[in-house]
PDB file of N, CA and C in Angstrom:
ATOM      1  N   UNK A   1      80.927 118.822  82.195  1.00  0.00           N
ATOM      2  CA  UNK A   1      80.651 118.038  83.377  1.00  0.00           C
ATOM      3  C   UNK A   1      80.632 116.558  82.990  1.00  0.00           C
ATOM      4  N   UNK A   2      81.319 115.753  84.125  1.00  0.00           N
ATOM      5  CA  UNK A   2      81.332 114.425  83.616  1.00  0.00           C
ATOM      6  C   UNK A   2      80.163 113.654  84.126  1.00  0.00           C
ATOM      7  N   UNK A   3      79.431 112.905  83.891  1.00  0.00           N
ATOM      8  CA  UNK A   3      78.210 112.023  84.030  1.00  0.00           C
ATOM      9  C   UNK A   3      78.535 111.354  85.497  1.00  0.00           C
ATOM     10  N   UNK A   4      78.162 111.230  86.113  1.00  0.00           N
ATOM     11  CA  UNK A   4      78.711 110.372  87.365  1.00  0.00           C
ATOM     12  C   UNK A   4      78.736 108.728  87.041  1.00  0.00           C
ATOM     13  N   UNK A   5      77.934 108.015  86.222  1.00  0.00           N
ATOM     14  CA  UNK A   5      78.071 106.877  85.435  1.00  0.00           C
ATOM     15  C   UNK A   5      79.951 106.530  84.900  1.00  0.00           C
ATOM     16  N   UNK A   6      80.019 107.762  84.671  1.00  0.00           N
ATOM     17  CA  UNK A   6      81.458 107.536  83.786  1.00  0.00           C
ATOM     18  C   UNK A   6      82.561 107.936  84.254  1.00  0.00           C
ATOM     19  N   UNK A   7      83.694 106.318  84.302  1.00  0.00           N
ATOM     20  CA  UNK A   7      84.918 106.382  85.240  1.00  0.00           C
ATOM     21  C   UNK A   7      85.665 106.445  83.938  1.00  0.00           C
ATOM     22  N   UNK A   8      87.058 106.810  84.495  1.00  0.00           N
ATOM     23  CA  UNK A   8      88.054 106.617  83.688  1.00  0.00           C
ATOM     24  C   UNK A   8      88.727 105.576  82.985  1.00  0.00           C
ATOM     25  N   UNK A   9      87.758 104.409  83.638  1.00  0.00           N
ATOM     26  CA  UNK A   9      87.969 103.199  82.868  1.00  0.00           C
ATOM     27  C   UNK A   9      87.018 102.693  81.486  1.00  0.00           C
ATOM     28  N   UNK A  10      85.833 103.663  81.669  1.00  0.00           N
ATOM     29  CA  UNK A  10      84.888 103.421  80.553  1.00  0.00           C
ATOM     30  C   UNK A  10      85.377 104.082  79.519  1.00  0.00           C
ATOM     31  N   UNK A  11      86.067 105.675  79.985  1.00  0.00           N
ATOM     32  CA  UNK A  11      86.781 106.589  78.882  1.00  0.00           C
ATOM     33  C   UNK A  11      87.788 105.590  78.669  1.00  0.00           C
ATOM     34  N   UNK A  12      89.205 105.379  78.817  1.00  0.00           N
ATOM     35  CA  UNK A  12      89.913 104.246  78.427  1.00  0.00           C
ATOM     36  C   UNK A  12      89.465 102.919  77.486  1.00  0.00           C
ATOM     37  N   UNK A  13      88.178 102.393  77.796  1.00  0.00           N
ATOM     38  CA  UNK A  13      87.760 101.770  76.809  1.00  0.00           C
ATOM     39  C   UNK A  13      86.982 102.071  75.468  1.00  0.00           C
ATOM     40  N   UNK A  14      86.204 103.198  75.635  1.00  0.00           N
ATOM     41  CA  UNK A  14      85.989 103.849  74.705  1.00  0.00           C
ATOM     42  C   UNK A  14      86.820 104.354  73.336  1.00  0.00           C
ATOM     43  N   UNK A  15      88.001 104.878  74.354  1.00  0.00           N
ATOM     44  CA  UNK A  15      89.060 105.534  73.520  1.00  0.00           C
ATOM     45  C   UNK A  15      89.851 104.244  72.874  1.00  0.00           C
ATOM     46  N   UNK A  16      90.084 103.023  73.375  1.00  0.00           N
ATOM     47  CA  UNK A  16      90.353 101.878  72.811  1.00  0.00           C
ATOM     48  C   UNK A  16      89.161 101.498  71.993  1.00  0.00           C
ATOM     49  N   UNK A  17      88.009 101.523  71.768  1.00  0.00           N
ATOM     50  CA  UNK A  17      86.989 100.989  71.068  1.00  0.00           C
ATOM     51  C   UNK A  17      87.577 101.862  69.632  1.00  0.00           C
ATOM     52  N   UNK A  18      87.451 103.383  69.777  1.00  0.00           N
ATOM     53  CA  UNK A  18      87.801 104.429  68.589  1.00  0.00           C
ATOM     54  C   UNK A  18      89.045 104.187  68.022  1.00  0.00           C
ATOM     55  N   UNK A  19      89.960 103.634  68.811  1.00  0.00           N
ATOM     56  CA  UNK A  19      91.257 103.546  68.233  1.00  0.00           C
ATOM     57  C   UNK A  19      91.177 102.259  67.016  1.00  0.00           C
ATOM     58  N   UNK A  20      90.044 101.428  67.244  1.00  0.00           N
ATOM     59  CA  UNK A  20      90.057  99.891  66.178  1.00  0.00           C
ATOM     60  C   UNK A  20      89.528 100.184  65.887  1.00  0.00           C
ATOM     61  N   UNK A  21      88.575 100.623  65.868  1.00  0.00           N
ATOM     62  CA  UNK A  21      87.291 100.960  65.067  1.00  0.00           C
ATOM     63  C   UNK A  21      87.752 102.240  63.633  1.00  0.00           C
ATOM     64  N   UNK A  22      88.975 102.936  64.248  1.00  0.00           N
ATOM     65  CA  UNK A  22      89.047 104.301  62.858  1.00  0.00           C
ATOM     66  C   UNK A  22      87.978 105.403  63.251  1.00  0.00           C
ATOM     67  N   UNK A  23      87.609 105.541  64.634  1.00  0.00           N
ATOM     68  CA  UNK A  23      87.242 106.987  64.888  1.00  0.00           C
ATOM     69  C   UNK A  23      87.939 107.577  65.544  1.00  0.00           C
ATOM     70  N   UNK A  24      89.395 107.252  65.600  1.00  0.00           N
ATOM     71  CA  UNK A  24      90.566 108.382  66.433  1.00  0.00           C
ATOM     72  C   UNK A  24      90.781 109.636  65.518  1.00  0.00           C
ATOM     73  N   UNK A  25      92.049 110.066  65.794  1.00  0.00           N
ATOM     74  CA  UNK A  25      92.679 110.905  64.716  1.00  0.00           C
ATOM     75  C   UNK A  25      92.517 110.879  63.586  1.00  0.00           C
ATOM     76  N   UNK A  26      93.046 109.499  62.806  1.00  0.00           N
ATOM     77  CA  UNK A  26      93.030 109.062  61.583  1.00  0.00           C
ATOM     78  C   UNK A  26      92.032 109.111  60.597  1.00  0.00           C
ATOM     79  N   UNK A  27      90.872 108.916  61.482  1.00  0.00           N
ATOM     80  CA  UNK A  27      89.877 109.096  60.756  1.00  0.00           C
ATOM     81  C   UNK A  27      89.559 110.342  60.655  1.00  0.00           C
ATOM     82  N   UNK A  28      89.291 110.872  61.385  1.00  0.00           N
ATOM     83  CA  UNK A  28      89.320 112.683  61.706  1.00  0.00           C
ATOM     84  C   UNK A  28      90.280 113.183  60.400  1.00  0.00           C
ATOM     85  N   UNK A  29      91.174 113.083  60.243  1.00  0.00           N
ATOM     86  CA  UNK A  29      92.667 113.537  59.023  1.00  0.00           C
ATOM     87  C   UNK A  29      91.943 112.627  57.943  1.00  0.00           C
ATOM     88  N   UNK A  30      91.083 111.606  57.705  1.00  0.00           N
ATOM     89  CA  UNK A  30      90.877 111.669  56.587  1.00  0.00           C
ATOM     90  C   UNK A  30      91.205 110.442  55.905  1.00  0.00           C
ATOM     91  N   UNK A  31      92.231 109.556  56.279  1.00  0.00           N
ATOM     92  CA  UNK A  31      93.204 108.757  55.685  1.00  0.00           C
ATOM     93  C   UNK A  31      92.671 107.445  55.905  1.00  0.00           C
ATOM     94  N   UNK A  32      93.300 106.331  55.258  1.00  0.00           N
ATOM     95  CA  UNK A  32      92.733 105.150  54.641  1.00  0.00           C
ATOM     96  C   UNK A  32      91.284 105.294  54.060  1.00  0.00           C
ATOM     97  N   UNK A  33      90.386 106.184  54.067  1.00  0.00           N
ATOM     98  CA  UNK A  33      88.906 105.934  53.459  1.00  0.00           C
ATOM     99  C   UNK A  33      88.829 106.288  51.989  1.00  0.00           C
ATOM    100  N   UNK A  34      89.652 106.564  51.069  1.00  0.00           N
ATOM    101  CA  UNK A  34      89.320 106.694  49.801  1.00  0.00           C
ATOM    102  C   UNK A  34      90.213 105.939  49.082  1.00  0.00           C
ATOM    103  N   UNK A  35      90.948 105.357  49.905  1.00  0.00           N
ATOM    104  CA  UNK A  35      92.236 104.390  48.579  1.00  0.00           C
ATOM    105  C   UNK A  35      91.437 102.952  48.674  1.00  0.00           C
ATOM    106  N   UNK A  36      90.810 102.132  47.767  1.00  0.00           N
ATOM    107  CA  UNK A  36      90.930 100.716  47.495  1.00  0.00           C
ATOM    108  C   UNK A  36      91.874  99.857  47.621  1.00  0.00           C
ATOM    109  N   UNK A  37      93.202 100.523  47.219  1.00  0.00           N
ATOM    110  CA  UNK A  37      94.245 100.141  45.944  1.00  0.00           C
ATOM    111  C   UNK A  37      95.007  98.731  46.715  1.00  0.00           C
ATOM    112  N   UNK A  38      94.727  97.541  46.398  1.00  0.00           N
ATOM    113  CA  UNK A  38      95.541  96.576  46.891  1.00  0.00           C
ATOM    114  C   UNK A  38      97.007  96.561  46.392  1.00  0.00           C
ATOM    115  N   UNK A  39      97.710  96.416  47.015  1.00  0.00           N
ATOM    116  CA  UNK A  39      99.671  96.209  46.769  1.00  0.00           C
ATOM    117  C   UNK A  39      99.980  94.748  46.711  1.00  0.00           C
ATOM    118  N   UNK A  40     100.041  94.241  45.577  1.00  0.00           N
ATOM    119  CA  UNK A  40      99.983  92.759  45.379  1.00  0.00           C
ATOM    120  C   UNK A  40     101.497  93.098  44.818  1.00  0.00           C
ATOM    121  N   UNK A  41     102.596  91.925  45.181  1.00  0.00           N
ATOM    122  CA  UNK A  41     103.667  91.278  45.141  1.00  0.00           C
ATOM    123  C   UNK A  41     103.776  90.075  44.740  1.00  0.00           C
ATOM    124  N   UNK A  42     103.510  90.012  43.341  1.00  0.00           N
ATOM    125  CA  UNK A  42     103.422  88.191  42.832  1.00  0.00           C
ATOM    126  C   UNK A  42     104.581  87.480  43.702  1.00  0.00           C
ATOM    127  N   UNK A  43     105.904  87.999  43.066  1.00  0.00           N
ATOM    128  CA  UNK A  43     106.611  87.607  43.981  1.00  0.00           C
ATOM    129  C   UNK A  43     106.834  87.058  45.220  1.00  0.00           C
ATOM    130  N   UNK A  44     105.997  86.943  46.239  1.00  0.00           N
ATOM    131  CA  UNK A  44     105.729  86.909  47.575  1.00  0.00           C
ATOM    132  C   UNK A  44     104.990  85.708  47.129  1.00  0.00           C
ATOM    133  N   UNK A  45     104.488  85.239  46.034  1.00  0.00           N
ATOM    134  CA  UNK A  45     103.846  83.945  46.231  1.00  0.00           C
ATOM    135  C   UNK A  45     104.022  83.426  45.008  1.00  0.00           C
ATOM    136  N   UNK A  46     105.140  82.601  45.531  1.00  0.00           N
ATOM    137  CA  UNK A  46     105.598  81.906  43.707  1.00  0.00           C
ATOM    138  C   UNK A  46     104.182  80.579  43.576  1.00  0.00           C
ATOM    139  N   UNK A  47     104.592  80.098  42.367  1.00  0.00           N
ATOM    140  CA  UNK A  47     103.334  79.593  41.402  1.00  0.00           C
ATOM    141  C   UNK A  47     103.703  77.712  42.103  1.00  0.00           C
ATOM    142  N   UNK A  48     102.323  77.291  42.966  1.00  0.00           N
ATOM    143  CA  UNK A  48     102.495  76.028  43.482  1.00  0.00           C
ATOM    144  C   UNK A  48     103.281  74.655  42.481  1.00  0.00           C
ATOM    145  N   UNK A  49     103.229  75.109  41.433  1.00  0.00           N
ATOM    146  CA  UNK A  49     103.416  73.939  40.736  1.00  0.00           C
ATOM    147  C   UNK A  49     105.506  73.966  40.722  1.00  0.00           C
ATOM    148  N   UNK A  50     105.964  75.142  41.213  1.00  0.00           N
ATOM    149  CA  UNK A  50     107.143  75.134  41.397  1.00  0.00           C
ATOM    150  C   UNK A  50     107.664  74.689  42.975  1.00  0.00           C
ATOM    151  N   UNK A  51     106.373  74.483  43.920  1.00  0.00           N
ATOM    152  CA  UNK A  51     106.808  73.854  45.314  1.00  0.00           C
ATOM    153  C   UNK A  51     107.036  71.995  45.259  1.00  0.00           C
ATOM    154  N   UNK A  52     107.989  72.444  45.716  1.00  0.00           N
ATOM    155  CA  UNK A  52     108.261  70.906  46.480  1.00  0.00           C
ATOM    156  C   UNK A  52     108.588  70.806  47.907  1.00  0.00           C
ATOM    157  N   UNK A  53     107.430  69.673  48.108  1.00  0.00           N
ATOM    158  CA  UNK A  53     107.159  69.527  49.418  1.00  0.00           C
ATOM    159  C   UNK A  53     108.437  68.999  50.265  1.00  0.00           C
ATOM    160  N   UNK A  54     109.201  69.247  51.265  1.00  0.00           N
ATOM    161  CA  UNK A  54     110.380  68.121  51.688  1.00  0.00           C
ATOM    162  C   UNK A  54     109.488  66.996  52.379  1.00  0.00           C
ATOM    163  N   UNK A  55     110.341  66.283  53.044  1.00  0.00           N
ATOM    164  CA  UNK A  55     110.340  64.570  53.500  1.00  0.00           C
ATOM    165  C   UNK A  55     110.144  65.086  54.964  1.00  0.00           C
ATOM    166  N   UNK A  56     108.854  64.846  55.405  1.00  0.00           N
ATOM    167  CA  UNK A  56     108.829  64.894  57.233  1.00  0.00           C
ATOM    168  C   UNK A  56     110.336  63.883  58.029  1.00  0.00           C
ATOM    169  N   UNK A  57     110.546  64.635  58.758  1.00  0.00           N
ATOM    170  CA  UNK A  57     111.876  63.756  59.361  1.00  0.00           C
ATOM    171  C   UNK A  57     111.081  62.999  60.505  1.00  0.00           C
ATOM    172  N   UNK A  58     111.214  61.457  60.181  1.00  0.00           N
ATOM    173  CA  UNK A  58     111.244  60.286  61.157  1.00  0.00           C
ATOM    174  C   UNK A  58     111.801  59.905  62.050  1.00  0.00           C
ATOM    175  N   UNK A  59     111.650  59.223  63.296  1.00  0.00           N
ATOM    176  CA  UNK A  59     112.666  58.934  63.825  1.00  0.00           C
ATOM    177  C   UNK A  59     113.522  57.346  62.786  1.00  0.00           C
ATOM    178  N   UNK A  60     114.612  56.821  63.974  1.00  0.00           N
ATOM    179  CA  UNK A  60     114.989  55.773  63.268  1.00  0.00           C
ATOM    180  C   UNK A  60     114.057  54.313  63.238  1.00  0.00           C
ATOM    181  N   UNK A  61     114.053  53.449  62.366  1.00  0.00           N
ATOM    182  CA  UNK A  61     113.608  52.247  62.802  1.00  0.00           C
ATOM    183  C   UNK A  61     114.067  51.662  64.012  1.00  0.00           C
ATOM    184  N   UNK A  62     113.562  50.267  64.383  1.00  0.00           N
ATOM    185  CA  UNK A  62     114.075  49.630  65.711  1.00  0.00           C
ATOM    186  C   UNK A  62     113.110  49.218  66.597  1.00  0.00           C
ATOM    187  N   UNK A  63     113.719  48.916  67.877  1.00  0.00           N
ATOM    188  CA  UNK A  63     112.945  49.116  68.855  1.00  0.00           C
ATOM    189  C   UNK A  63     112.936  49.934  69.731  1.00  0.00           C
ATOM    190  N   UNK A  64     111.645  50.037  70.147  1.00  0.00           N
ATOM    191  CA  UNK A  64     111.741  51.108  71.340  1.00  0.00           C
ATOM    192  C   UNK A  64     111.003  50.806  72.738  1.00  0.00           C
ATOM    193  N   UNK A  65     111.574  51.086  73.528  1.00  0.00           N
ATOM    194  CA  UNK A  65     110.951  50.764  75.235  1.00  0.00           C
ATOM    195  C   UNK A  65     109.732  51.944  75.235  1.00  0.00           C
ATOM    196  N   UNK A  66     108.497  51.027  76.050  1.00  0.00           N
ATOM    197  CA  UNK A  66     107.553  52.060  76.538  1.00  0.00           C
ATOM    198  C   UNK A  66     108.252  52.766  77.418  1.00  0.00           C
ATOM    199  N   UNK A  67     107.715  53.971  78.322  1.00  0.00           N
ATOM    200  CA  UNK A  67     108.105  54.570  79.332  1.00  0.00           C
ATOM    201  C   UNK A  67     107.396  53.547  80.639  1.00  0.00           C
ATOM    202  N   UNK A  68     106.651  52.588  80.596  1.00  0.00           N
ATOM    203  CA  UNK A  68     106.217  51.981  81.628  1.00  0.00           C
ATOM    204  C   UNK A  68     106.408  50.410  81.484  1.00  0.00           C
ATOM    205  N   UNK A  69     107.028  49.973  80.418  1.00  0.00           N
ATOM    206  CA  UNK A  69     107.074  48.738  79.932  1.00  0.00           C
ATOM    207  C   UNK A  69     106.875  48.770  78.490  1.00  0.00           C
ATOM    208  N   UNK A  70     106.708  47.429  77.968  1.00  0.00           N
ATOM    209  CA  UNK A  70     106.340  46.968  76.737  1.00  0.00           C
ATOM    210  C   UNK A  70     107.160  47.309  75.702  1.00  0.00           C
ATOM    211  N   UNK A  71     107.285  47.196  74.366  1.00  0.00           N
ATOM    212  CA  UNK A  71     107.938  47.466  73.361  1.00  0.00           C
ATOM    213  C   UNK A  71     107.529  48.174  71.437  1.00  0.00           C
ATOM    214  N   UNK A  72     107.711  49.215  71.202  1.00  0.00           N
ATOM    215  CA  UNK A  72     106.927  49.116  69.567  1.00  0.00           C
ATOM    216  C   UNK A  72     108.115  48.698  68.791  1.00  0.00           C
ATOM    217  N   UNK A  73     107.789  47.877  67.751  1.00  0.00           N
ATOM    218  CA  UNK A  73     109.194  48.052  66.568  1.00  0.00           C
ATOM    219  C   UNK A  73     108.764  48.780  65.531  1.00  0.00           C
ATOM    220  N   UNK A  74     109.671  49.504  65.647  1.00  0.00           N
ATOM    221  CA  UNK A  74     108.722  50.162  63.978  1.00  0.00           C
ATOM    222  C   UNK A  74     110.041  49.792  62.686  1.00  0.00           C
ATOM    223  N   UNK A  75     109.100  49.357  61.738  1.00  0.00           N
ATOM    224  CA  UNK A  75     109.757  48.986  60.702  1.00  0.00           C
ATOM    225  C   UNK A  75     109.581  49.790  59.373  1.00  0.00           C
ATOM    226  N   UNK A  76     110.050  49.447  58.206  1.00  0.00           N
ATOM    227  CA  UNK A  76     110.106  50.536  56.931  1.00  0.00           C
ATOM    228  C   UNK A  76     109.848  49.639  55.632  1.00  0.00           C
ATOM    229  N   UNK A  77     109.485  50.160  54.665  1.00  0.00           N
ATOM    230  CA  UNK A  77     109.656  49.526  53.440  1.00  0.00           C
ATOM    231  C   UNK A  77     109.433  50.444  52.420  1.00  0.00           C
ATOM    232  N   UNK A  78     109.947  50.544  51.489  1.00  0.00           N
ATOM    233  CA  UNK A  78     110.340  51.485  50.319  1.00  0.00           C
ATOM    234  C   UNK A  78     109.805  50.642  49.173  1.00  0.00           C
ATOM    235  N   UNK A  79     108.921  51.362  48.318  1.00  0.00           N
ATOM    236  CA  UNK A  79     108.339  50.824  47.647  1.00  0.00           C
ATOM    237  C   UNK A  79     109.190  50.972  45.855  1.00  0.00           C
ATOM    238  N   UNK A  80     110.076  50.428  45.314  1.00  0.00           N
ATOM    239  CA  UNK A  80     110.911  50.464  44.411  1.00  0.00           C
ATOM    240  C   UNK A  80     109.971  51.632  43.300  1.00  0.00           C
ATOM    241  N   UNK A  81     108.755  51.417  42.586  1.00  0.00           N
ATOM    242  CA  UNK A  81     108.548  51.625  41.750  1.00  0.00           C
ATOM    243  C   UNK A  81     107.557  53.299  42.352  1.00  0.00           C
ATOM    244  N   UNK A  82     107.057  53.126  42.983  1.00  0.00           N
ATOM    245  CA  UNK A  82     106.379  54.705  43.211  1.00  0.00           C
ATOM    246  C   UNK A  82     107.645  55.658  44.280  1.00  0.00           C
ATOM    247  N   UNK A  83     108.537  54.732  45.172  1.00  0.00           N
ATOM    248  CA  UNK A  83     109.124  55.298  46.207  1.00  0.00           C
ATOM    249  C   UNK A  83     108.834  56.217  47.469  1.00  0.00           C
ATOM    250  N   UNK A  84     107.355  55.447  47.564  1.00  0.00           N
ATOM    251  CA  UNK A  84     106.171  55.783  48.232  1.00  0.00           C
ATOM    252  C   UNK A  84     107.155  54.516  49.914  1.00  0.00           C
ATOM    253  N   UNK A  85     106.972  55.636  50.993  1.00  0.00           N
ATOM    254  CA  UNK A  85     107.751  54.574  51.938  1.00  0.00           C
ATOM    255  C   UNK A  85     106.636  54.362  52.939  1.00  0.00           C
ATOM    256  N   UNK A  86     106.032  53.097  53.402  1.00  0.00           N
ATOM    257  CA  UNK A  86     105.671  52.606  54.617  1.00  0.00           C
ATOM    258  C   UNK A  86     106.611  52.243  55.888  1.00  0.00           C
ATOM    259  N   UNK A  87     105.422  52.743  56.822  1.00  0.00           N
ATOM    260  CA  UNK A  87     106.229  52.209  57.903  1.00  0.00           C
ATOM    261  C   UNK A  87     105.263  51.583  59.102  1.00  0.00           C
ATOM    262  N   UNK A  88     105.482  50.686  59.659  1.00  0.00           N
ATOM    263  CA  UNK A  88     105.007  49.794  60.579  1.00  0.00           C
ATOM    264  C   UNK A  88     104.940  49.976  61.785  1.00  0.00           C
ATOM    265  N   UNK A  89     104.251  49.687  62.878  1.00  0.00           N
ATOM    266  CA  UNK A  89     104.300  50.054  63.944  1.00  0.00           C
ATOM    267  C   UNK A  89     103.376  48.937  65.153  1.00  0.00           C
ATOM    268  N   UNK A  90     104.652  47.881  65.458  1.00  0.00           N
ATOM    269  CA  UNK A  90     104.167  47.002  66.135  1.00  0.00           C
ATOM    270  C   UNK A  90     103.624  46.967  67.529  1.00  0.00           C
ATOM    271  N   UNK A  91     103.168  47.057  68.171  1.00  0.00           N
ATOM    272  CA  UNK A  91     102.925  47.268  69.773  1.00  0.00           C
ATOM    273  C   UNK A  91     102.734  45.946  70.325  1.00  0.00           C
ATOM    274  N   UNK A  92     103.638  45.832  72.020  1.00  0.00           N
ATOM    275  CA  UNK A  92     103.423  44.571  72.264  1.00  0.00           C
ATOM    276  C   UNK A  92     103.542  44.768  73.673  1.00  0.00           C
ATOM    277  N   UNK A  93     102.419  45.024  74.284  1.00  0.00           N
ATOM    278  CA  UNK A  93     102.125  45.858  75.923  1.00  0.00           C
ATOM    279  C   UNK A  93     102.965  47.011  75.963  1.00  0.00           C
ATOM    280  N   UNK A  94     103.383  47.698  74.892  1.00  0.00           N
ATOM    281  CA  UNK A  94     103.373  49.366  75.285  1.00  0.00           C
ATOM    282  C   UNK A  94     102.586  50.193  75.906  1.00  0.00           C
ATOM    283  N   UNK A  95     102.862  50.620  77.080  1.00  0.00           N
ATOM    284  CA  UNK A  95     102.867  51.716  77.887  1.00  0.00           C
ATOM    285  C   UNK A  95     103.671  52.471  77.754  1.00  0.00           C
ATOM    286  N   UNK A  96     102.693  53.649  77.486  1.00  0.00           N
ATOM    287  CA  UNK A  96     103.193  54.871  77.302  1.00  0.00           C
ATOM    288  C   UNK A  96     103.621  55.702  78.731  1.00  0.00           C
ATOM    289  N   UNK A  97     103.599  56.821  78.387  1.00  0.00           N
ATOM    290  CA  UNK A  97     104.055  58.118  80.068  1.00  0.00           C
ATOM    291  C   UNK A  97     102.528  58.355  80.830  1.00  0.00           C
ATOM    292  N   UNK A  98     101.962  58.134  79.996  1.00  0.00           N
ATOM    293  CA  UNK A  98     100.129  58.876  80.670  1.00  0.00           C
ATOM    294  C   UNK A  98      99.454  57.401  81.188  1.00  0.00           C
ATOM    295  N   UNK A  99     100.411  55.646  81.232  1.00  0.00           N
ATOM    296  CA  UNK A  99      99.721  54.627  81.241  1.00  0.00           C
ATOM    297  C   UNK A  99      98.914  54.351  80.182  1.00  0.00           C
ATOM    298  N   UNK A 100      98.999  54.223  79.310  1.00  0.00           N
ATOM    299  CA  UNK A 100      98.164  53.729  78.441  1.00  0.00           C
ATOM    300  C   UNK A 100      98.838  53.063  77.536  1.00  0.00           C
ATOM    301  N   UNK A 101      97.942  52.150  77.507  1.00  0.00           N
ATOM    302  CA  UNK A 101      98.798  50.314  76.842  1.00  0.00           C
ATOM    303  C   UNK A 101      98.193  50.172  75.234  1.00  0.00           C
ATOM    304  N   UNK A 102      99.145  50.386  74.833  1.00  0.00           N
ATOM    305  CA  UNK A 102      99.094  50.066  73.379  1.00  0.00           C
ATOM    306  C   UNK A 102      99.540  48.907  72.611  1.00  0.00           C
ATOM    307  N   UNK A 103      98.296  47.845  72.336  1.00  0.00           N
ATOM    308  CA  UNK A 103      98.790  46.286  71.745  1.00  0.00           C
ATOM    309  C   UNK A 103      98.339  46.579  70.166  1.00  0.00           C
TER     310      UNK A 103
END
C-alpha cells in the first residue's frame, strides 16, 4: 500500500536521490566499493617546465573611435633587452556603447 503522502513525484526523486548517491543497482551488485585503485596517465600531464605559454593576441595599434564619440590611441613599445612589450592606452572623451566616458 502506498502512503497517501507519496506521489510519483517524490518516488521519481527518491529514485534520482539513489541513483547519485550509489544506492541503485550498482550498489546492490556490489561494484565500485572495494577498488581504491587510481588510473594515473603521466602522460596526460606533461612536466610544466616543458610549457610554453603563447602571446595573447592584441588588437592593432592606432586609433580608435568611441562608439559615442571620443578617441583611445593605443600605442606599443618593445623593450630590446627583456622583450617584455608595453602598451599604452590614451583616452580623450571616449565613450564607450554603455555611455561611459573614459579620459
Amino acid at each position: 500500500m502506498v502512503s497517501p503522502n507519496c506521489t510519483s513525484n517524490s518516488i521519481a526523486r527518491r529514485s534520482a536521490s539513489s541513483a547519485l548517491f550509489g544506492r541503485g543497482a550498482r550498489a546492490r551488485r556490489g561494484l565500485g566499493h572495494g577498488d581504491t585503485t587510481t588510473i594515473f596517465d603521466p602522460s596526460a600531464f606533461p612536466e610544466l617546465s616543458t610549457y610554453v605559454a603563447k602571446t595573447t593576441p592584441l588588437p592593432p595599434t592606432g586609433t580608435y573611435e568611441g562608439a559615442l564619440g571620443g578617441a583611445a590611441v593605443v600605442s606599443e613599445v618593445v623593450n630590446p633587452t627583456t622583450f617584455q612589450t608595453t602598451r599604452t592606452v590614451t583616452y580623450t572623451n571616449y565613450v564607450n556603447g554603455d555611455g561611459l566616458i573614459l579620459n
